[in-house]
Protein backbone atom coordinates (compact mmCIF):
# COMPACT_ATOMS: atom_id res chain seq x y z
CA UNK A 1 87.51 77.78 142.31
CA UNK A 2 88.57 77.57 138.78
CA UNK A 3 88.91 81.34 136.62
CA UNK A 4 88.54 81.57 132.77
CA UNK A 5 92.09 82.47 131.12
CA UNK A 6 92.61 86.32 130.71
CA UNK A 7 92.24 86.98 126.94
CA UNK A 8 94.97 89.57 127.65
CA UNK A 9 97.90 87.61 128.99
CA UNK A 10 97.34 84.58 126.44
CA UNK A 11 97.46 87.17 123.61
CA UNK A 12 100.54 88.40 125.15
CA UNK A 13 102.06 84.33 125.89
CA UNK A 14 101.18 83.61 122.07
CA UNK A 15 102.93 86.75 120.91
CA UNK A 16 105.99 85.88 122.65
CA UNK A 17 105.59 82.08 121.71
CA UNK A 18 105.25 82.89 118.09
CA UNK A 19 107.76 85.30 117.90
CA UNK A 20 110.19 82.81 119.42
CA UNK A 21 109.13 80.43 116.83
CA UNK A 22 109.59 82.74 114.24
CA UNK A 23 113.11 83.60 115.46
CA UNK A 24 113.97 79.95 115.73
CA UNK A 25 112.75 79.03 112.13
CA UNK A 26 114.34 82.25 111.00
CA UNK A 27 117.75 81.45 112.58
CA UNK A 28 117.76 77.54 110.85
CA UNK A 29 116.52 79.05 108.03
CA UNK A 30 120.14 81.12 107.83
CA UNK A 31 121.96 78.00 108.56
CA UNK A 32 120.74 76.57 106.01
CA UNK A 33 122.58 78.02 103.20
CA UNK A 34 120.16 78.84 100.63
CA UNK A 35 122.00 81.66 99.00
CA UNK A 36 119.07 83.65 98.72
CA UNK A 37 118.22 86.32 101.31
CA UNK A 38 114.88 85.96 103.98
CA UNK A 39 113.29 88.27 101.36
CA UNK A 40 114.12 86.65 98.40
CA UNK A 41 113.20 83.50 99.60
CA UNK A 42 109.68 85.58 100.87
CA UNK A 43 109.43 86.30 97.04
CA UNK A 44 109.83 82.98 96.42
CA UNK A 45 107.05 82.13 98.43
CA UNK A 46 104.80 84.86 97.28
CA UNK A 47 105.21 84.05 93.53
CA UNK A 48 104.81 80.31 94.18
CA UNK A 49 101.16 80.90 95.81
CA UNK A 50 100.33 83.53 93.55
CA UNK A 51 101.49 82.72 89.68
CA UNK A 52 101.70 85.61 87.83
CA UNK A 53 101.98 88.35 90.00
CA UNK A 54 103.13 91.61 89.56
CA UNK A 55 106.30 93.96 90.94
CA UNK A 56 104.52 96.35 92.15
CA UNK A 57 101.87 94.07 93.80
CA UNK A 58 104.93 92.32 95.78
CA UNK A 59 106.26 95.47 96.73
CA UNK A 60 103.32 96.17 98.31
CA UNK A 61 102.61 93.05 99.80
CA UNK A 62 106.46 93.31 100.86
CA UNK A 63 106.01 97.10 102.18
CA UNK A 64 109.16 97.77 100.53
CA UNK A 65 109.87 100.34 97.53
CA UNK A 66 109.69 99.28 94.20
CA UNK A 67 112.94 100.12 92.80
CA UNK A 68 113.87 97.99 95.83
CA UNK A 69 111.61 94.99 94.87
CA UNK A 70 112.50 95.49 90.95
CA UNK A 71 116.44 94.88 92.13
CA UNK A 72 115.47 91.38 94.45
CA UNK A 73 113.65 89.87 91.15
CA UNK A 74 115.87 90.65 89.13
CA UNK A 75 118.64 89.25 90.96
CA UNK A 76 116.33 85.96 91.14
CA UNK A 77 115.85 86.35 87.71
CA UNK A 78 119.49 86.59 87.28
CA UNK A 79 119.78 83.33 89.30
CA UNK A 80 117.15 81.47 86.95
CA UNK A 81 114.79 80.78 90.10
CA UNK A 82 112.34 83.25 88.81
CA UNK A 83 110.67 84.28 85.17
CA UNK A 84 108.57 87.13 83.65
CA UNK A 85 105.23 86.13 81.64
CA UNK A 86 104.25 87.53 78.45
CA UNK A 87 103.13 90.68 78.95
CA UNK A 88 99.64 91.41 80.17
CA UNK A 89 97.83 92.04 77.03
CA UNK A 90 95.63 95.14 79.50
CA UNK A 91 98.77 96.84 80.39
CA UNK A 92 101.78 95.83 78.14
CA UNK A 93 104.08 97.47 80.29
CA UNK A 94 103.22 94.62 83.29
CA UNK A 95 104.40 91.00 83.06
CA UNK A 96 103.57 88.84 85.90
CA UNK A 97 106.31 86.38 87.62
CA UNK A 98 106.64 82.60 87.99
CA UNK A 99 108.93 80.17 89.39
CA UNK A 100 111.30 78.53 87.28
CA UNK A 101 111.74 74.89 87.38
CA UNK A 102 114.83 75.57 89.18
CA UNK A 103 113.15 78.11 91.51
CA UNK A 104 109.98 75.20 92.55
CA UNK A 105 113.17 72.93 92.87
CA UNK A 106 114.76 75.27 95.52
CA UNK A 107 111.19 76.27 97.05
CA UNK A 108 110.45 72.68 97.52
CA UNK A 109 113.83 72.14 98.72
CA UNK A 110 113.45 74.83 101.32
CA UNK A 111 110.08 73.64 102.32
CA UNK A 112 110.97 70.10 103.05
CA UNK A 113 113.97 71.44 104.93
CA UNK A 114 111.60 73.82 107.61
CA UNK A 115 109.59 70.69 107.88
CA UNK A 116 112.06 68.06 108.96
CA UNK A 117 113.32 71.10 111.07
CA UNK A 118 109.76 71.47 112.51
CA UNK A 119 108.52 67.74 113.03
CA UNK A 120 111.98 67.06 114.96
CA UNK A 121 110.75 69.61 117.86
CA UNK A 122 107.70 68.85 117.84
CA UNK A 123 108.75 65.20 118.44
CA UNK A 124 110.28 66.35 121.47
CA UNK A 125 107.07 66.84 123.09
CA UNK A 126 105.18 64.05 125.38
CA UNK A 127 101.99 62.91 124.39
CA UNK A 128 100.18 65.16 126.44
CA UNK A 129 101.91 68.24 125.31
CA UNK A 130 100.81 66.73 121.44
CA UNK A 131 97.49 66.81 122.02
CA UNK A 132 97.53 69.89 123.51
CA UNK A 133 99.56 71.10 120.04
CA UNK A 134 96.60 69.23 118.27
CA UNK A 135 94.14 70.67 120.40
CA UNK A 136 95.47 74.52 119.84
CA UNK A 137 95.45 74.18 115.68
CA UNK A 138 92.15 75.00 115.02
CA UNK A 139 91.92 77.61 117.47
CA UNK A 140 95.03 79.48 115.97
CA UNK A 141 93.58 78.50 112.58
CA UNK A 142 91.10 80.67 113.36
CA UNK A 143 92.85 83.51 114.97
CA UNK A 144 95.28 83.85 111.79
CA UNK A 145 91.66 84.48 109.53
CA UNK A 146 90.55 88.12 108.89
């Protein structure tokens, strides 16, 4: 007699699978030595998807303080991976942000690098434990939606 998976115990064995993914990434991610902290390099991120976007609106999306988000751009300002935009002509007093050359450089760089990181354990895995992986994408696709 075959049972149905408990919703409740694969929520909690994806938590703790993710998490340790997370941590793993994370931790290469550090030895890798970007120079840029793992928010600054979440900035990064953020402005690349989202040209133009504000201080405030990363701070926000950040949950961190402004003054505290208006230091970390400037510093990667400062470092020429990020730029301001002419201001918005609606509220002259915002200018949205976009990634230097430089900064889409390093952002690529750091991309590839979690990649190649990523496809060389998940080579380790037999072909049955691939499809499975293949198997389980859509299904976390659609978890991670709204």
């Amino acid at each position: 007699m075959s049972t149905d998976p408990n919703p409740a115990q694969l929520s909690e064995d994806l938590r703790s699978a993710l998490k340790g993914l997370m941590r793993a990434m994370r931790r290469d991610a550090e030895r890798q030595d970007s120079g840029l902290s793992l928010l600054q390099t979440m900035l990064l991120h953020s402005v690349g998807e989202r040209p133009g976007i504000g201080v405030a609106e990363l701070a926000r999306m950040q949950q961190v303080r402004n003054p505290t988000m208006s230091a970390q751009v400037k510093a990667l300002e400062l470092a020429g991976l990020l730029a301001r935009a002419a201001p918005d002509p609606q509220d002259r007093r915002r200018s949205g942000l976009q990634l230097t050359p430089e900064g889409q450089a390093r952002l690529d760089q750091m991309h590839a690098q979690r990649m190649d990181w990523l496809s060389q354990r998940v080579a380790r895995l037999s072909p049955e434990q691939l499809r499975q992986l293949a198997a389980a994408i859509e299904p976390l696709t659609l978890i991670a939606q709204p």
